[in-house]
Protein backbone atom coordinates (compact mmCIF):
# COMPACT_ATOMS: atom_id res chain seq x y z
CA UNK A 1 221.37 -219.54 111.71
CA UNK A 2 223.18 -219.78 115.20
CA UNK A 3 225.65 -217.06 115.64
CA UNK A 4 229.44 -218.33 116.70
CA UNK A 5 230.86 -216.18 119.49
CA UNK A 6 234.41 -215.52 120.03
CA UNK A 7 235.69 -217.54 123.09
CA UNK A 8 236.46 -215.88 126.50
CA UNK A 9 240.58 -215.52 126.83
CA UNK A 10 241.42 -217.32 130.28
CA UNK A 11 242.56 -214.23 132.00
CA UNK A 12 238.83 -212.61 131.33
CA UNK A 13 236.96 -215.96 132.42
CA UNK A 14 239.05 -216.55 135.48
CA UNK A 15 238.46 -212.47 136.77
CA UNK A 16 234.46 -212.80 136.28
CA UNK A 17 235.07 -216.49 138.43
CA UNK A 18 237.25 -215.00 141.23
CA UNK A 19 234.91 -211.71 141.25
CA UNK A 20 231.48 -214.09 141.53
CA UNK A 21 232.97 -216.35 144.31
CA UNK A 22 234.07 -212.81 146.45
CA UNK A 23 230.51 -212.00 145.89
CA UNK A 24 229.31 -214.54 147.03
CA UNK A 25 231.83 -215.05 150.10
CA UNK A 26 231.09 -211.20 150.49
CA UNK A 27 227.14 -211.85 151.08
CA UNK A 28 227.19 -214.86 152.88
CA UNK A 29 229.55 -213.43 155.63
CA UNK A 30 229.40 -212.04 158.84
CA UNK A 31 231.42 -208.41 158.05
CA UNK A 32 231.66 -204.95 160.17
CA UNK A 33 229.14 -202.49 159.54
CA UNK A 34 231.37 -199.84 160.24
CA UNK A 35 234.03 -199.01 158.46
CA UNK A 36 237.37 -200.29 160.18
CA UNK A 37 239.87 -197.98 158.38
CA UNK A 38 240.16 -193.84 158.92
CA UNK A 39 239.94 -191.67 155.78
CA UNK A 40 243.70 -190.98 155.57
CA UNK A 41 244.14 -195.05 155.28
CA UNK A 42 241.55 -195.57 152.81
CA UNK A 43 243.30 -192.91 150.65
CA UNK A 44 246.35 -194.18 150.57
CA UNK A 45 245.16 -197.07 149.01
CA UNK A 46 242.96 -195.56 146.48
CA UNK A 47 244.58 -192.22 146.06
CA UNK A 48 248.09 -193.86 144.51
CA UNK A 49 250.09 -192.82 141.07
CA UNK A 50 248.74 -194.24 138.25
CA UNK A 51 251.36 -196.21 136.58
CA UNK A 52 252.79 -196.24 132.82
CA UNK A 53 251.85 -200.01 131.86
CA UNK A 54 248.78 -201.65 133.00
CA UNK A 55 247.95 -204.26 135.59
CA UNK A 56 246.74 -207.75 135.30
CA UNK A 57 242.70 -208.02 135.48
CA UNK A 58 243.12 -210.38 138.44
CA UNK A 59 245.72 -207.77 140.11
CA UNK A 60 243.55 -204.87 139.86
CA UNK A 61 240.17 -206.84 141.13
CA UNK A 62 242.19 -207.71 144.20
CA UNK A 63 243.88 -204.58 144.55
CA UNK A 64 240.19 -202.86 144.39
CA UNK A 65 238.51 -205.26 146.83
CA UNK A 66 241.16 -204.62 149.41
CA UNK A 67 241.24 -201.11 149.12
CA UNK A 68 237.61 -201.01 149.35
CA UNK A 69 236.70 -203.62 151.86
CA UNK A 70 238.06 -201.03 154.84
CA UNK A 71 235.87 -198.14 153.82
CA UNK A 72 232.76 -199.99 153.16
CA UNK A 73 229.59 -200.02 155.64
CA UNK A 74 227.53 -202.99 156.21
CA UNK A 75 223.98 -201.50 154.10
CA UNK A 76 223.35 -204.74 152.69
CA UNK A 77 223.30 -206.23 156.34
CA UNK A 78 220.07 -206.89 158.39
CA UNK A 79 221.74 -205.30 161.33
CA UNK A 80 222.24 -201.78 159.50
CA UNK A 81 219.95 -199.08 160.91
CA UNK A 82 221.64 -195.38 160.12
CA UNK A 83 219.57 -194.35 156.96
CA UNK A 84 216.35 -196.15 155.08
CA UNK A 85 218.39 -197.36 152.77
CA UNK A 86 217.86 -201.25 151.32
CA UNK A 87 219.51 -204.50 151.33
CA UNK A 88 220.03 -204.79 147.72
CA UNK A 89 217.89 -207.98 146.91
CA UNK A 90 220.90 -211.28 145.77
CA UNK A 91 218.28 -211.66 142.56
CA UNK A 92 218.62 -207.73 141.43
CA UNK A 93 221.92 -207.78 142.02
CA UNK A 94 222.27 -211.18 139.65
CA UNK A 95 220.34 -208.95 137.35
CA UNK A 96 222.28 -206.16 137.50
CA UNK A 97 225.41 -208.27 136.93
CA UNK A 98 223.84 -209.46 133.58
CA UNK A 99 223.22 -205.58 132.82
CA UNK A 100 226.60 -205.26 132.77
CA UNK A 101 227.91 -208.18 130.51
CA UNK A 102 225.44 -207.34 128.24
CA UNK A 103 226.20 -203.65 128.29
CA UNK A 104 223.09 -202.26 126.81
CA UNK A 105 222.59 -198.46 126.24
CA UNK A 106 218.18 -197.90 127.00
CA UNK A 107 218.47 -194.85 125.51
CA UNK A 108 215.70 -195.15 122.34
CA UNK A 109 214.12 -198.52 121.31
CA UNK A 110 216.39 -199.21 119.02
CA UNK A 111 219.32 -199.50 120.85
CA UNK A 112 218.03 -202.17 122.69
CA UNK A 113 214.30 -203.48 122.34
CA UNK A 114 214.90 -205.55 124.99
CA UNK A 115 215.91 -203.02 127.38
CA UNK A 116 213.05 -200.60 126.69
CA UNK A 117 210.51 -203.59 126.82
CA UNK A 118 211.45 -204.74 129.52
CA UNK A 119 210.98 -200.81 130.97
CA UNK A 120 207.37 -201.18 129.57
CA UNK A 121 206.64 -203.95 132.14
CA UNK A 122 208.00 -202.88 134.97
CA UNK A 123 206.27 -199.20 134.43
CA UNK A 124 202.64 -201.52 134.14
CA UNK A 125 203.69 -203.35 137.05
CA UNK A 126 204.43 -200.27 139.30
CA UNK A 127 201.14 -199.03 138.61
CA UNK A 128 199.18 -201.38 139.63
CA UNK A 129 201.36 -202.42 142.98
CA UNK A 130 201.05 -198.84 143.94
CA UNK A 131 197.34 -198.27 142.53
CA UNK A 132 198.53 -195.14 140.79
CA UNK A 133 196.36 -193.92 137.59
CA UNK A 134 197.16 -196.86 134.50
CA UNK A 135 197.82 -194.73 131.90
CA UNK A 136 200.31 -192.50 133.97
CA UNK A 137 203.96 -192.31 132.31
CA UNK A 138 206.92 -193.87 134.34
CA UNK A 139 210.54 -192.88 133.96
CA UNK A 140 213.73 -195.22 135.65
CA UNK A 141 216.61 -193.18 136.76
CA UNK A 142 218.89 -193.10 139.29
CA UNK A 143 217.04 -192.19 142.25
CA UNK A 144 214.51 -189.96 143.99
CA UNK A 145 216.09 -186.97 143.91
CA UNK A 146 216.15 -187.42 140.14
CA UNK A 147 212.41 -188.69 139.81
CA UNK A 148 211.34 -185.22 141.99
CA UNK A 149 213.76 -183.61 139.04
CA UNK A 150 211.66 -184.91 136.31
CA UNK A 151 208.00 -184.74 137.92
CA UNK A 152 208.53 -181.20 138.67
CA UNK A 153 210.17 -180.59 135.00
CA UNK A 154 206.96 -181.62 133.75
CA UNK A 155 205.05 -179.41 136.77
CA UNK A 156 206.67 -176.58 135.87
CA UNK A 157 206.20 -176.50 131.68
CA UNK A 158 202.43 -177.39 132.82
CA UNK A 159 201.42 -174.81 135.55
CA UNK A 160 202.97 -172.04 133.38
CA UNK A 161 201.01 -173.01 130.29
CA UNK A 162 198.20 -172.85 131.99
CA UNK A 163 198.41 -168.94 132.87
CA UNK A 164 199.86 -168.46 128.95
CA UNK A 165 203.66 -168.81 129.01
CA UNK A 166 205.61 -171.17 126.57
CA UNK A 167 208.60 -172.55 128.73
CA UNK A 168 209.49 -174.10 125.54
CA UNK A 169 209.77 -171.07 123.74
CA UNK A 170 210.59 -168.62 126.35
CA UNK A 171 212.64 -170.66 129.26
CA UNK A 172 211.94 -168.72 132.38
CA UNK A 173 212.65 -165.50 130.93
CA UNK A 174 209.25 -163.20 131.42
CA UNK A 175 207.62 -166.39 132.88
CA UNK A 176 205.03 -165.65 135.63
CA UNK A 177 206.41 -166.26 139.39
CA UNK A 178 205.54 -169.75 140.05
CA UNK A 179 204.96 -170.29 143.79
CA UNK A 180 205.92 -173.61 145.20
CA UNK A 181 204.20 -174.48 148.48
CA UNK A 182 205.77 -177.59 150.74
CA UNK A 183 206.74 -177.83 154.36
CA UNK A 184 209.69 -176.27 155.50
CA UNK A 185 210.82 -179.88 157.02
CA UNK A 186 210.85 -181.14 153.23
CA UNK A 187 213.46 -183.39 152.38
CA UNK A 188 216.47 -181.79 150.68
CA UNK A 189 215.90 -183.68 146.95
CA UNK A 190 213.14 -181.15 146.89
CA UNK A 191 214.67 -178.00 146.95
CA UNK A 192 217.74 -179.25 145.43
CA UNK A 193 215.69 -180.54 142.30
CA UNK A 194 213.93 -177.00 142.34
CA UNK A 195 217.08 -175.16 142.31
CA UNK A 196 217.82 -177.37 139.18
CA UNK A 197 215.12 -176.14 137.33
CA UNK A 198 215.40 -172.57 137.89
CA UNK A 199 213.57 -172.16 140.94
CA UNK A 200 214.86 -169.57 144.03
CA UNK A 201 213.86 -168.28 147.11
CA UNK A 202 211.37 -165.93 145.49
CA UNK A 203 209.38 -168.90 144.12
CA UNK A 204 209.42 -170.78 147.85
CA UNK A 205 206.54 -170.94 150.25
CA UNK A 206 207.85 -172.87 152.95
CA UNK A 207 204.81 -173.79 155.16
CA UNK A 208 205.41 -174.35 158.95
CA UNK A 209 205.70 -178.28 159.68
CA UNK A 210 204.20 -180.02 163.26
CA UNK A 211 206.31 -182.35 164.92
CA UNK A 212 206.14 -184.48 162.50
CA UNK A 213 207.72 -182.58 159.96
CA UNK A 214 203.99 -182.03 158.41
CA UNK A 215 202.55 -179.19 156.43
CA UNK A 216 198.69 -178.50 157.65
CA UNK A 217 196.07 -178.14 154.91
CA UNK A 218 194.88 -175.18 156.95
CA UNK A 219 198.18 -173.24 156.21
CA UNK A 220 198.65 -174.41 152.59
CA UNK A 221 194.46 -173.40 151.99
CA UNK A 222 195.21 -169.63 152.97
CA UNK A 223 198.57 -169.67 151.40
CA UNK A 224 197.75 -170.82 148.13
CA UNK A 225 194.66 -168.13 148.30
CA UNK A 226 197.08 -164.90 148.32
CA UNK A 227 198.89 -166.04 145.01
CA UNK A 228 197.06 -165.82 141.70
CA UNK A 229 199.44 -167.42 139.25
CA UNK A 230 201.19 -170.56 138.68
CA UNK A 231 201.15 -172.74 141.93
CA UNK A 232 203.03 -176.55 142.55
CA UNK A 233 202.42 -178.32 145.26
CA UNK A 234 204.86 -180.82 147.03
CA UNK A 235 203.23 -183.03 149.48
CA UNK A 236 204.99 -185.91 151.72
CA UNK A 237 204.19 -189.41 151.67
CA UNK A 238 207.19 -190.64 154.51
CA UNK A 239 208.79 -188.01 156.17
CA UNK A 240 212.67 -188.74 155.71
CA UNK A 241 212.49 -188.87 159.96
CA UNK A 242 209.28 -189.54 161.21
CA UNK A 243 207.95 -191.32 158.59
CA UNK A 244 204.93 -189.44 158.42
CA UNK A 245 202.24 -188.81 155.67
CA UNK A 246 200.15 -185.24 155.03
CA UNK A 247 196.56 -185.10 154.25
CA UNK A 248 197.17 -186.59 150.75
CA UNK A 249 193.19 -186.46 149.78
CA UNK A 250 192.58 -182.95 151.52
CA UNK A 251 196.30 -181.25 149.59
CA UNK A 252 195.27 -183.11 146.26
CA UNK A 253 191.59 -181.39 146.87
CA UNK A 254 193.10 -177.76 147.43
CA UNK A 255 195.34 -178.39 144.87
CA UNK A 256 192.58 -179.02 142.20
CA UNK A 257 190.86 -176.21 143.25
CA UNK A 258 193.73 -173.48 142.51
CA UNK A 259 194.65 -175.32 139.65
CA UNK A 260 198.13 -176.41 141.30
CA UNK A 261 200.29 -179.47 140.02
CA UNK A 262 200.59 -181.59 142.96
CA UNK A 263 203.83 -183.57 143.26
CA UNK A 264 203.93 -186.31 145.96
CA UNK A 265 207.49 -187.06 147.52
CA UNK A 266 207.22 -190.95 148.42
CA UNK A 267 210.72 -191.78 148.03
CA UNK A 268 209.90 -194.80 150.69
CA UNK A 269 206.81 -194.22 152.17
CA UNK A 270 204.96 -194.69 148.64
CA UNK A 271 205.47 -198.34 148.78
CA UNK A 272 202.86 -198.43 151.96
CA UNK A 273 200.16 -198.61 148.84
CA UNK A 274 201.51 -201.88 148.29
CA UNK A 275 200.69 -203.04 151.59
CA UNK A 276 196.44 -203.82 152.51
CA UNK A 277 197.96 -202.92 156.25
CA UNK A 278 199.71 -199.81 155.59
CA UNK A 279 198.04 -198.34 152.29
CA UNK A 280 196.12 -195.82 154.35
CA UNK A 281 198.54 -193.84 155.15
CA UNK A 282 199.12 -193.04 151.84
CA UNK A 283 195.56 -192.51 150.75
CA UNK A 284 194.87 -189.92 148.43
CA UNK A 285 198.53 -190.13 146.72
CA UNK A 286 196.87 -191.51 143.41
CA UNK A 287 195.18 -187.76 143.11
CA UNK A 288 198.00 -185.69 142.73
CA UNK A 289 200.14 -185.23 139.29
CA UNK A 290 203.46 -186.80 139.81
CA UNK A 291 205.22 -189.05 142.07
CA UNK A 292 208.86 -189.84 142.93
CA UNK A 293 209.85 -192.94 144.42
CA UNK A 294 213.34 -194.97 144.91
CA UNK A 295 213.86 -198.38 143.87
CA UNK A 296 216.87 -199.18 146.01
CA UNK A 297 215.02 -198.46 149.13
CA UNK A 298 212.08 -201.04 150.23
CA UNK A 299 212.15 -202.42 146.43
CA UNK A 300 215.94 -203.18 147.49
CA UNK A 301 216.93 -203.15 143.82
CA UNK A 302 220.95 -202.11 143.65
CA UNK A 303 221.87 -198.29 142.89
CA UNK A 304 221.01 -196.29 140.76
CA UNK A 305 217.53 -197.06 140.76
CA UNK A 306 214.27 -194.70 141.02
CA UNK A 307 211.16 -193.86 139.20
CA UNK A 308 209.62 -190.86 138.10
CA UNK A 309 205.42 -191.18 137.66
CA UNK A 310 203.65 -188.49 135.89
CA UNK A 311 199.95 -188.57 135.42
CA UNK A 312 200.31 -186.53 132.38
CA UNK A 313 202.22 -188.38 129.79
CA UNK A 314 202.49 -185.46 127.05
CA UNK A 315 203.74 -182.75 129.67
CA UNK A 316 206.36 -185.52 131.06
CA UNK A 317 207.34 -185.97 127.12
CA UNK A 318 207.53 -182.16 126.45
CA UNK A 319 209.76 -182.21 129.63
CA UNK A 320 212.53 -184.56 129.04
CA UNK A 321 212.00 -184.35 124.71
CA UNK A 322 215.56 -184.75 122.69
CA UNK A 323 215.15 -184.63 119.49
CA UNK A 324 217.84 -185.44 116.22
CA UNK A 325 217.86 -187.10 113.53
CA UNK A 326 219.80 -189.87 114.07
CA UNK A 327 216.99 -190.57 117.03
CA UNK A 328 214.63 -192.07 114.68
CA UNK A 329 211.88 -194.02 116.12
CA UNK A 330 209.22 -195.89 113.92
CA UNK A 331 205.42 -195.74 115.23
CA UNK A 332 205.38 -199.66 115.43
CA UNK A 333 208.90 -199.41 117.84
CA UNK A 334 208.38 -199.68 121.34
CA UNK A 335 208.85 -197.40 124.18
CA UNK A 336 211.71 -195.22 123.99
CA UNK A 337 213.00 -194.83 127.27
CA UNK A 338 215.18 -191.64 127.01
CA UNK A 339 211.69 -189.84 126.00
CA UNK A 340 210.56 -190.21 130.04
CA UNK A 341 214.36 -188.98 131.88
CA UNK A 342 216.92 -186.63 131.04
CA UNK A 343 219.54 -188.65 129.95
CA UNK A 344 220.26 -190.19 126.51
CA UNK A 345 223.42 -192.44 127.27
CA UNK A 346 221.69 -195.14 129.54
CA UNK A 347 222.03 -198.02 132.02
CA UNK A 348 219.18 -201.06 131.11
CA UNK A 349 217.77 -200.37 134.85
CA UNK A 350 214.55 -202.33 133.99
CA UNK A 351 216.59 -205.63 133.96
CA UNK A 352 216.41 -205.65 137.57
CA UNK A 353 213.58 -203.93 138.48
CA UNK A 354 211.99 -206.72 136.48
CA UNK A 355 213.68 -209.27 137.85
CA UNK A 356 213.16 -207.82 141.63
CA UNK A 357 209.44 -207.69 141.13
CA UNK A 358 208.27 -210.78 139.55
CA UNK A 359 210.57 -212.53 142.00
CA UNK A 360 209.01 -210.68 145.19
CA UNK A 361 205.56 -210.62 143.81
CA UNK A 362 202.75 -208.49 145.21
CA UNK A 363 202.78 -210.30 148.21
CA UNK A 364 206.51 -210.38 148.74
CA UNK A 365 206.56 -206.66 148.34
CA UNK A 366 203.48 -206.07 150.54
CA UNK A 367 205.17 -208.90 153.46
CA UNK A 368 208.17 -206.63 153.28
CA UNK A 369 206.38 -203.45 154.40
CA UNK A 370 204.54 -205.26 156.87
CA UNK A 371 207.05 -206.78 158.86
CA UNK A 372 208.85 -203.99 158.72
CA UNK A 373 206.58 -201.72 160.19
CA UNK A 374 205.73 -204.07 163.01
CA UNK A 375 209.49 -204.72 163.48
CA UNK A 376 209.49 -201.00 163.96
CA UNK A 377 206.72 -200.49 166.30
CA UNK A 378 208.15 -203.38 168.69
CA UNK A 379 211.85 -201.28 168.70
CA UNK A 380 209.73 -198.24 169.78
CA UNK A 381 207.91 -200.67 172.26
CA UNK A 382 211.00 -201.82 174.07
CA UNK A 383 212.56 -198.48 173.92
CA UNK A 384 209.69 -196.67 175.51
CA UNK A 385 210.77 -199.11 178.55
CA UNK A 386 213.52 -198.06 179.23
CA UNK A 387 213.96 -195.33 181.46
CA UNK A 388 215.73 -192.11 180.21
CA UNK A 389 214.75 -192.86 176.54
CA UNK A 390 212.04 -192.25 174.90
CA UNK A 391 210.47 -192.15 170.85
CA UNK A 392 209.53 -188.83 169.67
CA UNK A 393 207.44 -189.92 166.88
CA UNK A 394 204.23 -191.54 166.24
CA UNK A 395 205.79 -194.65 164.61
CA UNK A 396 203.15 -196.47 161.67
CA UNK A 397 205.81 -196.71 159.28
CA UNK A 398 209.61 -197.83 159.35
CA UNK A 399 210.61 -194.99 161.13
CA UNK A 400 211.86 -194.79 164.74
CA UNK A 401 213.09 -191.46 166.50
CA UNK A 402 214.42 -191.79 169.82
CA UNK A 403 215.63 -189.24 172.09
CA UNK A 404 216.28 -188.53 175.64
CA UNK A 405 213.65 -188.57 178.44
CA UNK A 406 215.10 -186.08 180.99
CA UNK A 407 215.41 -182.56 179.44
CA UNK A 408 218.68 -181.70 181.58
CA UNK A 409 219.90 -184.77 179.24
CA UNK A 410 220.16 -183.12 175.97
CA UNK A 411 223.27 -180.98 176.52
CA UNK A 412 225.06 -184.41 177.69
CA UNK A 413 226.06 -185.98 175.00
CA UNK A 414 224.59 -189.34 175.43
CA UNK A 415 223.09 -190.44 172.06
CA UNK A 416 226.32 -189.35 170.48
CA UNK A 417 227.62 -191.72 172.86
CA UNK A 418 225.10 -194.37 172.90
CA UNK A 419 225.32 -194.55 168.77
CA UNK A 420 229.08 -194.71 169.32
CA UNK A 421 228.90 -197.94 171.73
CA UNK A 422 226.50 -199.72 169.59
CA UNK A 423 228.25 -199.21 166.04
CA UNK A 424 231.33 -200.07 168.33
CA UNK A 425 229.86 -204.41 168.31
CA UNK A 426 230.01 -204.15 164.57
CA UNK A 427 226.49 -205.72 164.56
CA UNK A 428 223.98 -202.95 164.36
CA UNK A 429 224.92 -199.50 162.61
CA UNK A 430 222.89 -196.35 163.51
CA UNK A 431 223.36 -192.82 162.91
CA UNK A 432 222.46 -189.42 165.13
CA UNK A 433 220.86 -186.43 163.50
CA UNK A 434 220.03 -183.01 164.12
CA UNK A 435 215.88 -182.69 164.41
CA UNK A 436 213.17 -180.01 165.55
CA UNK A 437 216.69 -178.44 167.45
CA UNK A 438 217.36 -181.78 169.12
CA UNK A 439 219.96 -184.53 168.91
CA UNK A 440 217.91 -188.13 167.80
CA UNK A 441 218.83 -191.39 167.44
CA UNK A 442 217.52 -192.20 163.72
CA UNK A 443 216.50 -195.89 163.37
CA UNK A 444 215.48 -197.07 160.00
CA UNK A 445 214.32 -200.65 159.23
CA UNK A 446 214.50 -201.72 155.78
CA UNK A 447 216.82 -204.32 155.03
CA UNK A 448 215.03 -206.94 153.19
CA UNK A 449 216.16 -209.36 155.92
CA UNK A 450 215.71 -207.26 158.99
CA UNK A 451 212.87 -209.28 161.44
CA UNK A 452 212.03 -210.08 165.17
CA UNK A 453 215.32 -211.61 165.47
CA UNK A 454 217.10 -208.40 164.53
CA UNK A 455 215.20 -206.32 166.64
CA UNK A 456 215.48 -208.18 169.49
CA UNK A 457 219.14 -208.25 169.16
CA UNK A 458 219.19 -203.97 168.45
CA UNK A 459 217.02 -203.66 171.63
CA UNK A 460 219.33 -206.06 173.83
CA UNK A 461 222.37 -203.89 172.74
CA UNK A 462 220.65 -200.54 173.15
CA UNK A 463 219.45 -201.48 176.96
CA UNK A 464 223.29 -202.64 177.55
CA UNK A 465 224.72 -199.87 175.98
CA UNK A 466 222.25 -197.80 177.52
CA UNK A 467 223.20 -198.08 180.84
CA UNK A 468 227.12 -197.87 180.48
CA UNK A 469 226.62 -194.76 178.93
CA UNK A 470 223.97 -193.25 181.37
CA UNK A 471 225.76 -194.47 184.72
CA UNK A 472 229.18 -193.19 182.79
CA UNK A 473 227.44 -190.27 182.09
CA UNK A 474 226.74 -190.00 186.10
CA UNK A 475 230.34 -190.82 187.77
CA UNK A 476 232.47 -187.60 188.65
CA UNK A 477 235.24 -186.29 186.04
CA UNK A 478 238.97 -187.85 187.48
């Protein structure tokens, strides 16, 4: 028997109709990257007394998009450069928008079969886009720092059962030292999620990168010999700068061999496995034990969206376990998400995922990483032409470092200025950053709709701005 359902009040149906058209106005426009207000003026019109009575829905919808529209940079743009950080596909955001009306909690099966089911997919169809081992578990949170969290929860019960210590008895306390070998150019969601679990200094062995920001196998091979106990590896697939990969197949190797959990950070670079172009890079990634990947970076799924991939389903269950009795879960229920992440109280993040990937395809996702790489490798191309810049990395993936030429040009402050200029034309935003004790320009391209036409527009502004700055740069102080 159809259901009757309570009719939307006008005030409620004409705020979700105002709020789709600004969304829609909002993604079709041209708008600044940068953000055209300073801090002080963006708090003023956030930061104000909350009053007795309530607003209006319409009120407070246009009182939040105009406080917010100041402060907010252009990520969704094709023009937007500063950090690999993606475009937030119109179909996963339609997705997510249904996520919300329907206000699901994906917390057991239960609470919303369809939620959890719909996790089940997406977790077969990861898989087999990245060619990672079938029967490996797969967990949706909010990112890849919290995917590194939960691989190396389940690393860490694992490796210390292994040498006779029950973390689920015991915790830490009398546990064996558990040595934790990974470049010392790691990203920081590494040792941030290691400091989570329990791990310090002590338990660190930072190896020393290349230029890169690369551990050698050579270094990791005669650390991991002086240590006897427990050992976890963290490898990189993408560096967060260079966008370089270790030896995947030679770490996973030396990591069998000692008995080591190996834990691949491919936050981004992981989705090169979806790509027949790119997957070598990231050979040897479907030996280690866990994986941590984002879904709002070359997926371009909206926020709050990453996966955590353990090889080992019962140590990533003994991991994130909760357990009460108003949890109940039949054996004929379906997958209960909370079981794979550490939260009960959920967002339905599969409702996007899912609809991001069977829209895209495996050929949408592999075109993706393709033309981004190439659009990549031409910005290095033109860059390398012109004369007082140059690209400091090897670029095969999305990455593109670029610093100065001359030496004597370091101490000059012309990046700083050069980023400045071309953030200035509100149609390309880049960032500087601090790397291997050098100031870089850090170009990232991964906005779903970033091509040839957007790179030849970045390296036209970057030659113009180029040469303001440098002959600036040379005219006598007043």
């Amino acid at each position: 028997m159809e259901m009757s359902r309570p009719p939307f009040d006008r005030a409620s149906d004409e705020v979700l109709a105002r709020t789709a058209r600004y969304c829609q106005s909002y993604r079709a426009g041209q708008r600044p990257l940068d953000p055209t207000a300073s801090p002080r003026e963006i708090r003023d019109r956030f930061c104000t007394p909350l009053g007795a009575q309530g607003q209006p829905a319409s009120e407070v919808i246009d009182a939040l998009i105009a406080a917010a529209e100041p402060g907010l940079v252009g990520s969704t743009d094709p023009g937007f450069f500063a950090w690999v950080i993606g475009g937030s596909d119109l179909v996963g955001v339609a997705a997510d928008w249904l996520c919300s009306t329907w206000g699901q909690n994906a917390a057991i099966y239960q609470s919303s079969p369809a939620a959890a089911i719909a996790e089940e997919a997406v977790s077969a169809w990861l898989l087999e886009l990245l060619e990672l081992p079938r029967d490996s578990s797969v967990g949706l949170v909010s990112g890849a720092t919290m995917a590194t969290f939960v691989g190396l929860a389940a690393a860490r019960g694992e490796v210390l059962a292994r040498h006779g210590h029950d973390y689920d008895a015991l915790g830490l306390q009398g546990a064996p030292l558990v040595r934790i070998y990974l470049s010392d150019d790691a990203h920081v969601a590494n040792y941030s999620a290691l400091r989570q679990l329990g791990f310090g200094e002590a338990n660190l062995h930072r190896l020393p990168s290349d230029a890169a920001g690369l551990m050698h196998p050579r270094d990791l091979a005669e650390a991991m010999e002086a240590h006897s106990g427990p050992k976890i590896v963290i490898a990189q697939a993408g560096h967060i700068n260079s966008g370089g990969f270790e030896a995947l197949a030679e770490i996973a190797e030396l990591a069998r061999a000692q008995d080591a959990w190996m834990h691949v950070d491919g936050a981004f670079g992981l989705w090169a496995r979806a790509s027949i172009t790119r997957r070598h890079l990231a050979a040897g990634a479907e030996l280690a034990d866990s994986w941590s990947i984002d879904g709002h970076k070359w997926l371009q799924l909206p926020y709050s969206s990453g996966f955590a991939i353990v090889r080992h389903p019962d140590a990533h269950r003994r991991a994130m376990r909760m357990e009460a009795g108003y949890l109940n879960a039949a054996e004929e229920d379906g997958r209960s998400p909370s079981a794979y992440v550490p939260e009960l109280s959920r967002r339905a993040q599969g409702f996007a995922a899912w609809a991001v990937l069977r829209h895209l395809g495996r050929n949408g996702v592999a075109e993706m990483v393709e033309r981004h790489c190439q659009a990549a490798r031409t910005l290095a191309q033109g860059i390398e032409r012109l004369d007082g810049l140059c690209v400091l990395n090897r670029v095969e993936l999305n990455q593109v470092i670029v610093g100065c030429a001359h030496p004597e040009d370091e101490g000059r402050q012309l990046l700083p200025a050069l980023c400045a200029r071309l953030n200035a034309g509100q149609r390309n935003f880049v960032r500087t950053a601090q790397w291997k004790g050098r100031t870089v320009l850090r170009v990232s391209v991964i906005s779903k709709g970033t091509g040839p036409e957007q790179i030849e527009a970045l390296l036209a502004a970057i030659s113009d701005a180029w040469q303001d700055v440098a002959r600036q740069a040379e005219e006598p102080a007043p």
